[in-house]
C-alpha atoms as a PDB file:
ATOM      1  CA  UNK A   1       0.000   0.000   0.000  1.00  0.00           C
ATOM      2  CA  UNK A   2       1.729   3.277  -0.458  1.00  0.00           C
ATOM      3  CA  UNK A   3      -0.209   5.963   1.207  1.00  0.00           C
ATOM      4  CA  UNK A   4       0.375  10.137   1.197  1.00  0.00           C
ATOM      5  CA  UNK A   5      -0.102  11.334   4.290  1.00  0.00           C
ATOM      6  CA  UNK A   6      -0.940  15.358   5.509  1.00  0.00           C
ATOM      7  CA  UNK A   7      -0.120  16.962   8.732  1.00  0.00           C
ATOM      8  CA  UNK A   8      -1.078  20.193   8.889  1.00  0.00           C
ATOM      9  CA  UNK A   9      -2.622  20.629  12.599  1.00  0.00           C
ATOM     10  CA  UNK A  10       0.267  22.200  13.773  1.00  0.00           C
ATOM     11  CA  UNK A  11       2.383  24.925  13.635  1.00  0.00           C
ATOM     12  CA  UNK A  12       4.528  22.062  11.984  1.00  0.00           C
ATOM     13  CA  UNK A  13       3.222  21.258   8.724  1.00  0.00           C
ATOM     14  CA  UNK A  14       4.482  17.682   7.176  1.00  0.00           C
ATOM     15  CA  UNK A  15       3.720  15.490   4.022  1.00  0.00           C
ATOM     16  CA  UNK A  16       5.101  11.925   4.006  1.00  0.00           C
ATOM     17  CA  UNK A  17       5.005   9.102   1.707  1.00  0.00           C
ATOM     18  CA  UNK A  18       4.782   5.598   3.597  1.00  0.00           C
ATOM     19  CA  UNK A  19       5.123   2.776   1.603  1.00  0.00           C
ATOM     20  CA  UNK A  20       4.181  -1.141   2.571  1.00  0.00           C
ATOM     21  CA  UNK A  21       4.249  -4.305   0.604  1.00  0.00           C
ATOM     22  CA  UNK A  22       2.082  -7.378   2.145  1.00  0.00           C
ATOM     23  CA  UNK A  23       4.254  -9.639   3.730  1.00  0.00           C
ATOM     24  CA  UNK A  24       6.743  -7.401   4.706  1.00  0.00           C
ATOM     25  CA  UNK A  25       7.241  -6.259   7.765  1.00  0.00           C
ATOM     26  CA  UNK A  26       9.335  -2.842   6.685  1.00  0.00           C
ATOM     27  CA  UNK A  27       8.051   0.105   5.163  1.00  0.00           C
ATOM     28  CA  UNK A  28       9.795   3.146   3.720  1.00  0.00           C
ATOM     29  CA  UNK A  29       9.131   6.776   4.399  1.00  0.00           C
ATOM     30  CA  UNK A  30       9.823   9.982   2.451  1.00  0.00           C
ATOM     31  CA  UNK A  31       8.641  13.415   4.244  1.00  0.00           C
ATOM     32  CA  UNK A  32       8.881  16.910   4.277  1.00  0.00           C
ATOM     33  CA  UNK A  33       8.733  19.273   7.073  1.00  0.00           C
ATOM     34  CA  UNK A  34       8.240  22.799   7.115  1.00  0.00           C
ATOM     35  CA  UNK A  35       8.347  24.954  10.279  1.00  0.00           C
ATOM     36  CA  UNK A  36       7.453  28.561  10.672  1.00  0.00           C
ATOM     37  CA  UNK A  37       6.130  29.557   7.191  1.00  0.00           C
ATOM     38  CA  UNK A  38       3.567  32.242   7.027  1.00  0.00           C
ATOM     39  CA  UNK A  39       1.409  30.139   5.417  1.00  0.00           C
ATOM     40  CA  UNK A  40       0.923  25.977   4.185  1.00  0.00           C
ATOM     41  CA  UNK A  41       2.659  25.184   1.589  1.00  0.00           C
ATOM     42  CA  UNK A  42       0.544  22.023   0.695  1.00  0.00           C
ATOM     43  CA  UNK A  43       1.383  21.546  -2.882  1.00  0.00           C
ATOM     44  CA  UNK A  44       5.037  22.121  -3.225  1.00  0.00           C
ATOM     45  CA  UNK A  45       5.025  19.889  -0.547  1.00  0.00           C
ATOM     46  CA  UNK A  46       3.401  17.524  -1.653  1.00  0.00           C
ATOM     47  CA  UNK A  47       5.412  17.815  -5.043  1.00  0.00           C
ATOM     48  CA  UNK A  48       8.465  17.995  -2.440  1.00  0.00           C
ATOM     49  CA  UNK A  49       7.651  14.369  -0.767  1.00  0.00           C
ATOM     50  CA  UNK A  50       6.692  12.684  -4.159  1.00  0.00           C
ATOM     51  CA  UNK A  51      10.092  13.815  -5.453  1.00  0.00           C
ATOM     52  CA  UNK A  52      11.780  12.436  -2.799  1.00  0.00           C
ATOM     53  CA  UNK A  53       9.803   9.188  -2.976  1.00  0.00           C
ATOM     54  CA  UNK A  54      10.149   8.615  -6.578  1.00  0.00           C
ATOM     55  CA  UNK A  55       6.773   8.294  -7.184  1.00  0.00           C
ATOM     56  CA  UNK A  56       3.943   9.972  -9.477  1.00  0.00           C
ATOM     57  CA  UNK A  57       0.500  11.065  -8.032  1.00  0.00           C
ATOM     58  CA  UNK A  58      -1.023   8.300  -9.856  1.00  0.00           C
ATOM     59  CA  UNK A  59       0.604   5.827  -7.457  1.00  0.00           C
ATOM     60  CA  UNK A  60      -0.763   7.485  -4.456  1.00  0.00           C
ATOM     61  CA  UNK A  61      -3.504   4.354  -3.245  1.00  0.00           C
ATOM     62  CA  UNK A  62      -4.544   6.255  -0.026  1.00  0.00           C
ATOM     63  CA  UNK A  63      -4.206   9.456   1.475  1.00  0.00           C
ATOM     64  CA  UNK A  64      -4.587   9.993   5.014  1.00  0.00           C
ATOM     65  CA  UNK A  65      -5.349  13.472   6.924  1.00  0.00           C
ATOM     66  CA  UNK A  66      -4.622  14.806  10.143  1.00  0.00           C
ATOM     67  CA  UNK A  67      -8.062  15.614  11.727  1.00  0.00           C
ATOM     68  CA  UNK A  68      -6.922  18.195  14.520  1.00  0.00           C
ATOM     69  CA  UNK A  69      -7.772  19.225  16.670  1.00  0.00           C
ATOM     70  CA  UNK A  70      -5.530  22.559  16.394  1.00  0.00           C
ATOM     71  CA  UNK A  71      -4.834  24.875  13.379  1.00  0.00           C
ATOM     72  CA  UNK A  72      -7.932  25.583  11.667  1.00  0.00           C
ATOM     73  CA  UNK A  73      -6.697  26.851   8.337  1.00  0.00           C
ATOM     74  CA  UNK A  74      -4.336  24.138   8.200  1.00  0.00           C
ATOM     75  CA  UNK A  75      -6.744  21.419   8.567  1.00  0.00           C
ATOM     76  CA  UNK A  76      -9.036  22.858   6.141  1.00  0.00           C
ATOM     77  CA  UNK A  77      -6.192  23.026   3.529  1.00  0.00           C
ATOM     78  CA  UNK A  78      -5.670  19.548   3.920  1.00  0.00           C
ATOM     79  CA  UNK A  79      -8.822  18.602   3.826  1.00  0.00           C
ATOM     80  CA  UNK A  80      -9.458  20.455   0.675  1.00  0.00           C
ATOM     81  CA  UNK A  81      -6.051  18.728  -1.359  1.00  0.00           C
ATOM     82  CA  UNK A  82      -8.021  15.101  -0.487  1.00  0.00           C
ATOM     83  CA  UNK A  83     -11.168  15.881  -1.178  1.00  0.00           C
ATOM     84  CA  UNK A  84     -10.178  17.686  -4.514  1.00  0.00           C
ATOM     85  CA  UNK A  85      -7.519  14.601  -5.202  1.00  0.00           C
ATOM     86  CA  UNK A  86     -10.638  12.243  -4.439  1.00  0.00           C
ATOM     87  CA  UNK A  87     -12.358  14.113  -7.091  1.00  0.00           C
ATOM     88  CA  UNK A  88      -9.774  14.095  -9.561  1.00  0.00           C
ATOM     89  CA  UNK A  89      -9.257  10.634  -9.358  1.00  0.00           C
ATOM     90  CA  UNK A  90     -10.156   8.140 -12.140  1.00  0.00           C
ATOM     91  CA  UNK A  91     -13.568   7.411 -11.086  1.00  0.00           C
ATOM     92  CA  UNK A  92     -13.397   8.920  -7.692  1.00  0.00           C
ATOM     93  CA  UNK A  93     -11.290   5.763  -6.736  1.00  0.00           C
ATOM     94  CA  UNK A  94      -8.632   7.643  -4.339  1.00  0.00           C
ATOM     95  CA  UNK A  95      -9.337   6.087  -1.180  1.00  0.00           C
ATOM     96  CA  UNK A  96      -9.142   8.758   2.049  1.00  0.00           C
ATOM     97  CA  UNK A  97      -8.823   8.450   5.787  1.00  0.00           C
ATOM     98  CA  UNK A  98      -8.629  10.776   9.150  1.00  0.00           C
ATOM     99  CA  UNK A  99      -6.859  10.419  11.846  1.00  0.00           C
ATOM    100  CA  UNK A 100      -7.168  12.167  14.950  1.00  0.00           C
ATOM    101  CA  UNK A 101      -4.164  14.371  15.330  1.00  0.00           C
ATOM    102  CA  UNK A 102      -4.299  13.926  19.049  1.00  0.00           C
ATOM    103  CA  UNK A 103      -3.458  10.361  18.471  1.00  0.00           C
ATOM    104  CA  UNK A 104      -0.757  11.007  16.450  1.00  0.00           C
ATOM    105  CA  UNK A 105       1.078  13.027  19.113  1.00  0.00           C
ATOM    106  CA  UNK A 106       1.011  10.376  20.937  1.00  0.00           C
ATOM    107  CA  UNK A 107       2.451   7.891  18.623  1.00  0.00           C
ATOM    108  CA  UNK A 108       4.830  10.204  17.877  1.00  0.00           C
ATOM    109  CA  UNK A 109       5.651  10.764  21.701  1.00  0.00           C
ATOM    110  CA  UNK A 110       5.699   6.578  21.813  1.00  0.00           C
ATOM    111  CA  UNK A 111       8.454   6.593  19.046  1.00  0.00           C
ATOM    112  CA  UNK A 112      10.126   9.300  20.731  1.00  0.00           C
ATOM    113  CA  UNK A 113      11.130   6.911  23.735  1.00  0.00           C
ATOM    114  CA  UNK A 114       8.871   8.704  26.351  1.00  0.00           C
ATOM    115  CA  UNK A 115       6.770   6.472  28.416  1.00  0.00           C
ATOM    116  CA  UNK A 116       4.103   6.572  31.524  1.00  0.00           C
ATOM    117  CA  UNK A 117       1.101   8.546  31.600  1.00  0.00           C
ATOM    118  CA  UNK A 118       1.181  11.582  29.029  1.00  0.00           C
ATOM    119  CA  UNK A 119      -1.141  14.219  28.891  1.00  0.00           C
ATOM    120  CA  UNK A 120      -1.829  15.573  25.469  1.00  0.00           C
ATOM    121  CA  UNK A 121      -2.408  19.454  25.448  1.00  0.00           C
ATOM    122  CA  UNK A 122      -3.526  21.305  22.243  1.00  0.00           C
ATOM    123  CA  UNK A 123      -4.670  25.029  22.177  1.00  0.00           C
ATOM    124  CA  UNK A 124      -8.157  25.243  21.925  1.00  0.00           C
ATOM    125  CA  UNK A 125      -8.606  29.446  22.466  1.00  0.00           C
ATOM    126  CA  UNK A 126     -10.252  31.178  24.767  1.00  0.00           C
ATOM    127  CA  UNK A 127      -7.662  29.992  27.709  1.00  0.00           C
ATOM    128  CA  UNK A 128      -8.882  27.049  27.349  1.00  0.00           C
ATOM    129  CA  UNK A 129      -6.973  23.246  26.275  1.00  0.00           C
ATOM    130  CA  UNK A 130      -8.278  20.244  24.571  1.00  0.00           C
ATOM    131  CA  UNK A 131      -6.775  17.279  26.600  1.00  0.00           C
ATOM    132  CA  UNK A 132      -6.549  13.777  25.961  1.00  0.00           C
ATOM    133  CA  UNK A 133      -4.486  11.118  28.561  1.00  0.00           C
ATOM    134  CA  UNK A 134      -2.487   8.033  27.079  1.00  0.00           C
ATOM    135  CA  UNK A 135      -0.377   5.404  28.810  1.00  0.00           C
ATOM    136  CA  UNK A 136       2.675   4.876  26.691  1.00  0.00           C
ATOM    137  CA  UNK A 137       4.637   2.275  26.643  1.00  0.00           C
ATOM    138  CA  UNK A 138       7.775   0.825  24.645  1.00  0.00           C
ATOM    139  CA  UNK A 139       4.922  -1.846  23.433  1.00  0.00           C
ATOM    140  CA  UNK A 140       2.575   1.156  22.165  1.00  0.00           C
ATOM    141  CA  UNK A 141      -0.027   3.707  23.852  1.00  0.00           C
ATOM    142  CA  UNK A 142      -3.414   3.379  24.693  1.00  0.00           C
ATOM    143  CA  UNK A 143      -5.772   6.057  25.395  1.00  0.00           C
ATOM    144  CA  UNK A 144      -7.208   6.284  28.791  1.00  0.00           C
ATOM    145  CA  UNK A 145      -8.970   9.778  29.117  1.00  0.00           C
ATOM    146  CA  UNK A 146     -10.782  10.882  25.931  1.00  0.00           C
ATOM    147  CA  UNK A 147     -10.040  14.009  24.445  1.00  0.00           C
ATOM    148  CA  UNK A 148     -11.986  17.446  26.308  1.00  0.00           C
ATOM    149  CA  UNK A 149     -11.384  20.738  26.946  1.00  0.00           C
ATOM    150  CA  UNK A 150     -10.581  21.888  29.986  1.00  0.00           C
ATOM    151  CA  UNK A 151      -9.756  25.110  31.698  1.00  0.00           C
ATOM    152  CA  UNK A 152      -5.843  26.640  32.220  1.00  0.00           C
ATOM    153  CA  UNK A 153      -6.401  25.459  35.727  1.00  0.00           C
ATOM    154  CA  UNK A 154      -7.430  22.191  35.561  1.00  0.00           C
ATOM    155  CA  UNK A 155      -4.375  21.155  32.862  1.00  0.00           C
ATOM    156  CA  UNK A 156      -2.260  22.846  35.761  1.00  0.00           C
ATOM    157  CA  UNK A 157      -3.360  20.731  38.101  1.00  0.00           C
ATOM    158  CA  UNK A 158      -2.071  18.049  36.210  1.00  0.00           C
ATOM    159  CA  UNK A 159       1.364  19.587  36.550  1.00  0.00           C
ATOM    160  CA  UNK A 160       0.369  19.459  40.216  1.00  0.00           C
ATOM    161  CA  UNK A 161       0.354  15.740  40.122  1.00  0.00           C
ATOM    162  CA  UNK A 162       3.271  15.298  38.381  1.00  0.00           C
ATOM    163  CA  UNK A 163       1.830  13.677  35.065  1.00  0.00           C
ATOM    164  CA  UNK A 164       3.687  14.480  31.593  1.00  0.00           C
ATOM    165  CA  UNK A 165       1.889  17.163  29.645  1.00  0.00           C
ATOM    166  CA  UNK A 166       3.168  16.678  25.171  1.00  0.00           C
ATOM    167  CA  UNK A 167       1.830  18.653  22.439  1.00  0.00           C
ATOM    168  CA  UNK A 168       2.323  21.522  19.827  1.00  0.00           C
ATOM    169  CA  UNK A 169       3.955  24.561  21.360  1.00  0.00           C
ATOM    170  CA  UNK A 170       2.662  23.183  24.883  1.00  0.00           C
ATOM    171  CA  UNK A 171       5.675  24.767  26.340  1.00  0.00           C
ATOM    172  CA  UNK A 172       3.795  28.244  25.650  1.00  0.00           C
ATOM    173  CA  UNK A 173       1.513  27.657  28.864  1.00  0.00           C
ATOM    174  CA  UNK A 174       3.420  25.258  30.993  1.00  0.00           C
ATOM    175  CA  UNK A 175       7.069  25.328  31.013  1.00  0.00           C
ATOM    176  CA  UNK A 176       7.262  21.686  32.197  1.00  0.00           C
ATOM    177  CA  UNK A 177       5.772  20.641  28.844  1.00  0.00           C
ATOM    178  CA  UNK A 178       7.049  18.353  26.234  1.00  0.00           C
ATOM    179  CA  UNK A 179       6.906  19.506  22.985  1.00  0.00           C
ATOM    180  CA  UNK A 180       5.690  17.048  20.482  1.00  0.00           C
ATOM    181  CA  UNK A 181       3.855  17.803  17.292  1.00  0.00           C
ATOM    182  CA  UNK A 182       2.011  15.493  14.811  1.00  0.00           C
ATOM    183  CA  UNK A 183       4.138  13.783  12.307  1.00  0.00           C
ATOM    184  CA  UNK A 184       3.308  12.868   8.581  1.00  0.00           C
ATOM    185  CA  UNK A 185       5.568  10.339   8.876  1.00  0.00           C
ATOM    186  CA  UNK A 186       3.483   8.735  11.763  1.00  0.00           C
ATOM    187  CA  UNK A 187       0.474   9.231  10.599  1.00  0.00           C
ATOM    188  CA  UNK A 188       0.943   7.479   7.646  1.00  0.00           C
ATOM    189  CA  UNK A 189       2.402   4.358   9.463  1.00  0.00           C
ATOM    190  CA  UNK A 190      -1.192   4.683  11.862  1.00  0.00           C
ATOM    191  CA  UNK A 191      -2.878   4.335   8.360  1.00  0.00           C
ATOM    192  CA  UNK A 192      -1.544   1.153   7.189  1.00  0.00           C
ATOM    193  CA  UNK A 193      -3.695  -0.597   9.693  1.00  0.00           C
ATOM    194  CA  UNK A 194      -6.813   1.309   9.103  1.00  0.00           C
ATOM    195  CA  UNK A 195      -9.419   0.677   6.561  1.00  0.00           C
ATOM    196  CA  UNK A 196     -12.326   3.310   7.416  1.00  0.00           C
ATOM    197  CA  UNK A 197     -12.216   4.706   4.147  1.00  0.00           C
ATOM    198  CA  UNK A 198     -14.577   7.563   3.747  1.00  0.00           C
ATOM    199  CA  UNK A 199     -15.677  10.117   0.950  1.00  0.00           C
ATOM    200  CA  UNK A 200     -14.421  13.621   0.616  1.00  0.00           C
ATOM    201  CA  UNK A 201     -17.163  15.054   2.171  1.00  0.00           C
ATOM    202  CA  UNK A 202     -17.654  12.931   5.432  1.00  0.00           C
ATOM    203  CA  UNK A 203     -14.117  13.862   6.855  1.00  0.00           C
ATOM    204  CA  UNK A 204     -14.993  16.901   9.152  1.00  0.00           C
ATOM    205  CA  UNK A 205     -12.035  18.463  11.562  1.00  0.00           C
ATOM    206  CA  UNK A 206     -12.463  16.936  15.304  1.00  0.00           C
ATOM    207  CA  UNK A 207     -14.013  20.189  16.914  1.00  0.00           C
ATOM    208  CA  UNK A 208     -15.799  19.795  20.650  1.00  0.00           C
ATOM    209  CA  UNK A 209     -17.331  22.789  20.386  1.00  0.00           C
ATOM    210  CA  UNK A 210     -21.044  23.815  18.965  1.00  0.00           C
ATOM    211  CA  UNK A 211     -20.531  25.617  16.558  1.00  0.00           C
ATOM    212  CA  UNK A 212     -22.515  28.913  16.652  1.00  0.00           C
ATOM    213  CA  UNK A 213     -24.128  31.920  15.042  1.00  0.00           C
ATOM    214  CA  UNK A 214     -26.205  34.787  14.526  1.00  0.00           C
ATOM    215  CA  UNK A 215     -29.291  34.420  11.592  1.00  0.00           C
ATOM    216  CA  UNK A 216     -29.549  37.306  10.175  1.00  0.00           C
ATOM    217  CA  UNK A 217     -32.617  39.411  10.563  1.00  0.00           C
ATOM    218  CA  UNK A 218     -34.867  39.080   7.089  1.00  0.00           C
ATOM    219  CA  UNK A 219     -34.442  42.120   5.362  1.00  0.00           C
ATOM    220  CA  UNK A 220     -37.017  44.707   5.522  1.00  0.00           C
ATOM    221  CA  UNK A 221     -38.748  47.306   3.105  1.00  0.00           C
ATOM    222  CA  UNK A 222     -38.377  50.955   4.226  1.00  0.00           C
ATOM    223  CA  UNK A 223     -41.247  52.827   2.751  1.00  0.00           C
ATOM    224  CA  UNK A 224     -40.572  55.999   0.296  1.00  0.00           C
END
Protein backbone atom coordinates (compact mmCIF):
# COMPACT_ATOMS: atom_id res chain seq x y z
CA UNK A 1 0.00 0.00 0.00
CA UNK A 2 1.73 3.28 -0.46
CA UNK A 3 -0.21 5.96 1.21
CA UNK A 4 0.38 10.14 1.20
CA UNK A 5 -0.10 11.33 4.29
CA UNK A 6 -0.94 15.36 5.51
CA UNK A 7 -0.12 16.96 8.73
CA UNK A 8 -1.08 20.19 8.89
CA UNK A 9 -2.62 20.63 12.60
CA UNK A 10 0.27 22.20 13.77
CA UNK A 11 2.38 24.93 13.63
CA UNK A 12 4.53 22.06 11.98
CA UNK A 13 3.22 21.26 8.72
CA UNK A 14 4.48 17.68 7.18
CA UNK A 15 3.72 15.49 4.02
CA UNK A 16 5.10 11.92 4.01
CA UNK A 17 5.01 9.10 1.71
CA UNK A 18 4.78 5.60 3.60
CA UNK A 19 5.12 2.78 1.60
CA UNK A 20 4.18 -1.14 2.57
CA UNK A 21 4.25 -4.31 0.60
CA UNK A 22 2.08 -7.38 2.14
CA UNK A 23 4.25 -9.64 3.73
CA UNK A 24 6.74 -7.40 4.71
CA UNK A 25 7.24 -6.26 7.77
CA UNK A 26 9.34 -2.84 6.68
CA UNK A 27 8.05 0.10 5.16
CA UNK A 28 9.80 3.15 3.72
CA UNK A 29 9.13 6.78 4.40
CA UNK A 30 9.82 9.98 2.45
CA UNK A 31 8.64 13.42 4.24
CA UNK A 32 8.88 16.91 4.28
CA UNK A 33 8.73 19.27 7.07
CA UNK A 34 8.24 22.80 7.12
CA UNK A 35 8.35 24.95 10.28
CA UNK A 36 7.45 28.56 10.67
CA UNK A 37 6.13 29.56 7.19
CA UNK A 38 3.57 32.24 7.03
CA UNK A 39 1.41 30.14 5.42
CA UNK A 40 0.92 25.98 4.18
CA UNK A 41 2.66 25.18 1.59
CA UNK A 42 0.54 22.02 0.70
CA UNK A 43 1.38 21.55 -2.88
CA UNK A 44 5.04 22.12 -3.23
CA UNK A 45 5.02 19.89 -0.55
CA UNK A 46 3.40 17.52 -1.65
CA UNK A 47 5.41 17.82 -5.04
CA UNK A 48 8.47 17.99 -2.44
CA UNK A 49 7.65 14.37 -0.77
CA UNK A 50 6.69 12.68 -4.16
CA UNK A 51 10.09 13.81 -5.45
CA UNK A 52 11.78 12.44 -2.80
CA UNK A 53 9.80 9.19 -2.98
CA UNK A 54 10.15 8.61 -6.58
CA UNK A 55 6.77 8.29 -7.18
CA UNK A 56 3.94 9.97 -9.48
CA UNK A 57 0.50 11.07 -8.03
CA UNK A 58 -1.02 8.30 -9.86
CA UNK A 59 0.60 5.83 -7.46
CA UNK A 60 -0.76 7.49 -4.46
CA UNK A 61 -3.50 4.35 -3.25
CA UNK A 62 -4.54 6.26 -0.03
CA UNK A 63 -4.21 9.46 1.48
CA UNK A 64 -4.59 9.99 5.01
CA UNK A 65 -5.35 13.47 6.92
CA UNK A 66 -4.62 14.81 10.14
CA UNK A 67 -8.06 15.61 11.73
CA UNK A 68 -6.92 18.20 14.52
CA UNK A 69 -7.77 19.22 16.67
CA UNK A 70 -5.53 22.56 16.39
CA UNK A 71 -4.83 24.87 13.38
CA UNK A 72 -7.93 25.58 11.67
CA UNK A 73 -6.70 26.85 8.34
CA UNK A 74 -4.34 24.14 8.20
CA UNK A 75 -6.74 21.42 8.57
CA UNK A 76 -9.04 22.86 6.14
CA UNK A 77 -6.19 23.03 3.53
CA UNK A 78 -5.67 19.55 3.92
CA UNK A 79 -8.82 18.60 3.83
CA UNK A 80 -9.46 20.46 0.67
CA UNK A 81 -6.05 18.73 -1.36
CA UNK A 82 -8.02 15.10 -0.49
CA UNK A 83 -11.17 15.88 -1.18
CA UNK A 84 -10.18 17.69 -4.51
CA UNK A 85 -7.52 14.60 -5.20
CA UNK A 86 -10.64 12.24 -4.44
CA UNK A 87 -12.36 14.11 -7.09
CA UNK A 88 -9.77 14.10 -9.56
CA UNK A 89 -9.26 10.63 -9.36
CA UNK A 90 -10.16 8.14 -12.14
CA UNK A 91 -13.57 7.41 -11.09
CA UNK A 92 -13.40 8.92 -7.69
CA UNK A 93 -11.29 5.76 -6.74
CA UNK A 94 -8.63 7.64 -4.34
CA UNK A 95 -9.34 6.09 -1.18
CA UNK A 96 -9.14 8.76 2.05
CA UNK A 97 -8.82 8.45 5.79
CA UNK A 98 -8.63 10.78 9.15
CA UNK A 99 -6.86 10.42 11.85
CA UNK A 100 -7.17 12.17 14.95
CA UNK A 101 -4.16 14.37 15.33
CA UNK A 102 -4.30 13.93 19.05
CA UNK A 103 -3.46 10.36 18.47
CA UNK A 104 -0.76 11.01 16.45
CA UNK A 105 1.08 13.03 19.11
CA UNK A 106 1.01 10.38 20.94
CA UNK A 107 2.45 7.89 18.62
CA UNK A 108 4.83 10.20 17.88
CA UNK A 109 5.65 10.76 21.70
CA UNK A 110 5.70 6.58 21.81
CA UNK A 111 8.45 6.59 19.05
CA UNK A 112 10.13 9.30 20.73
CA UNK A 113 11.13 6.91 23.74
CA UNK A 114 8.87 8.70 26.35
CA UNK A 115 6.77 6.47 28.42
CA UNK A 116 4.10 6.57 31.52
CA UNK A 117 1.10 8.55 31.60
CA UNK A 118 1.18 11.58 29.03
CA UNK A 119 -1.14 14.22 28.89
CA UNK A 120 -1.83 15.57 25.47
CA UNK A 121 -2.41 19.45 25.45
CA UNK A 122 -3.53 21.30 22.24
CA UNK A 123 -4.67 25.03 22.18
CA UNK A 124 -8.16 25.24 21.92
CA UNK A 125 -8.61 29.45 22.47
CA UNK A 126 -10.25 31.18 24.77
CA UNK A 127 -7.66 29.99 27.71
CA UNK A 128 -8.88 27.05 27.35
CA UNK A 129 -6.97 23.25 26.27
CA UNK A 130 -8.28 20.24 24.57
CA UNK A 131 -6.77 17.28 26.60
CA UNK A 132 -6.55 13.78 25.96
CA UNK A 133 -4.49 11.12 28.56
CA UNK A 134 -2.49 8.03 27.08
CA UNK A 135 -0.38 5.40 28.81
CA UNK A 136 2.68 4.88 26.69
CA UNK A 137 4.64 2.28 26.64
CA UNK A 138 7.77 0.83 24.64
CA UNK A 139 4.92 -1.85 23.43
CA UNK A 140 2.58 1.16 22.17
CA UNK A 141 -0.03 3.71 23.85
CA UNK A 142 -3.41 3.38 24.69
CA UNK A 143 -5.77 6.06 25.40
CA UNK A 144 -7.21 6.28 28.79
CA UNK A 145 -8.97 9.78 29.12
CA UNK A 146 -10.78 10.88 25.93
CA UNK A 147 -10.04 14.01 24.44
CA UNK A 148 -11.99 17.45 26.31
CA UNK A 149 -11.38 20.74 26.95
CA UNK A 150 -10.58 21.89 29.99
CA UNK A 151 -9.76 25.11 31.70
CA UNK A 152 -5.84 26.64 32.22
CA UNK A 153 -6.40 25.46 35.73
CA UNK A 154 -7.43 22.19 35.56
CA UNK A 155 -4.38 21.15 32.86
CA UNK A 156 -2.26 22.85 35.76
CA UNK A 157 -3.36 20.73 38.10
CA UNK A 158 -2.07 18.05 36.21
CA UNK A 159 1.36 19.59 36.55
CA UNK A 160 0.37 19.46 40.22
CA UNK A 161 0.35 15.74 40.12
CA UNK A 162 3.27 15.30 38.38
CA UNK A 163 1.83 13.68 35.06
CA UNK A 164 3.69 14.48 31.59
CA UNK A 165 1.89 17.16 29.64
CA UNK A 166 3.17 16.68 25.17
CA UNK A 167 1.83 18.65 22.44
CA UNK A 168 2.32 21.52 19.83
CA UNK A 169 3.96 24.56 21.36
CA UNK A 170 2.66 23.18 24.88
CA UNK A 171 5.67 24.77 26.34
CA UNK A 172 3.80 28.24 25.65
CA UNK A 173 1.51 27.66 28.86
CA UNK A 174 3.42 25.26 30.99
CA UNK A 175 7.07 25.33 31.01
CA UNK A 176 7.26 21.69 32.20
CA UNK A 177 5.77 20.64 28.84
CA UNK A 178 7.05 18.35 26.23
CA UNK A 179 6.91 19.51 22.99
CA UNK A 180 5.69 17.05 20.48
CA UNK A 181 3.85 17.80 17.29
CA UNK A 182 2.01 15.49 14.81
CA UNK A 183 4.14 13.78 12.31
CA UNK A 184 3.31 12.87 8.58
CA UNK A 185 5.57 10.34 8.88
CA UNK A 186 3.48 8.73 11.76
CA UNK A 187 0.47 9.23 10.60
CA UNK A 188 0.94 7.48 7.65
CA UNK A 189 2.40 4.36 9.46
CA UNK A 190 -1.19 4.68 11.86
CA UNK A 191 -2.88 4.34 8.36
CA UNK A 192 -1.54 1.15 7.19
CA UNK A 193 -3.70 -0.60 9.69
CA UNK A 194 -6.81 1.31 9.10
CA UNK A 195 -9.42 0.68 6.56
CA UNK A 196 -12.33 3.31 7.42
CA UNK A 197 -12.22 4.71 4.15
CA UNK A 198 -14.58 7.56 3.75
CA UNK A 199 -15.68 10.12 0.95
CA UNK A 200 -14.42 13.62 0.62
CA UNK A 201 -17.16 15.05 2.17
CA UNK A 202 -17.65 12.93 5.43
CA UNK A 203 -14.12 13.86 6.86
CA UNK A 204 -14.99 16.90 9.15
CA UNK A 205 -12.04 18.46 11.56
CA UNK A 206 -12.46 16.94 15.30
CA UNK A 207 -14.01 20.19 16.91
CA UNK A 208 -15.80 19.79 20.65
CA UNK A 209 -17.33 22.79 20.39
CA UNK A 210 -21.04 23.81 18.97
CA UNK A 211 -20.53 25.62 16.56
CA UNK A 212 -22.52 28.91 16.65
CA UNK A 213 -24.13 31.92 15.04
CA UNK A 214 -26.20 34.79 14.53
CA UNK A 215 -29.29 34.42 11.59
CA UNK A 216 -29.55 37.31 10.17
CA UNK A 217 -32.62 39.41 10.56
CA UNK A 218 -34.87 39.08 7.09
CA UNK A 219 -34.44 42.12 5.36
CA UNK A 220 -37.02 44.71 5.52
CA UNK A 221 -38.75 47.31 3.11
CA UNK A 222 -38.38 50.96 4.23
CA UNK A 223 -41.25 52.83 2.75
CA UNK A 224 -40.57 56.00 0.30
Amino acid sequence: MTILALEFSSGQRSVAVVRHHAGDASFVVSEVVETGAAGTRALGMIEDALREAGLEREQIEVLAIGLGPGSYTGIRVALSVAQGWQLASRNGGMKLLGISSVECVAAQAQAEKMSGRANVVIDAQRNEFYLAAYEISADGWREIEPLRILTRAEVESRVGAKEILIGPEVTRWFPNGRMVFPRAAILGQLALSRYDFVAGDKLEPIYLRETNFVKAPPSRRIAT
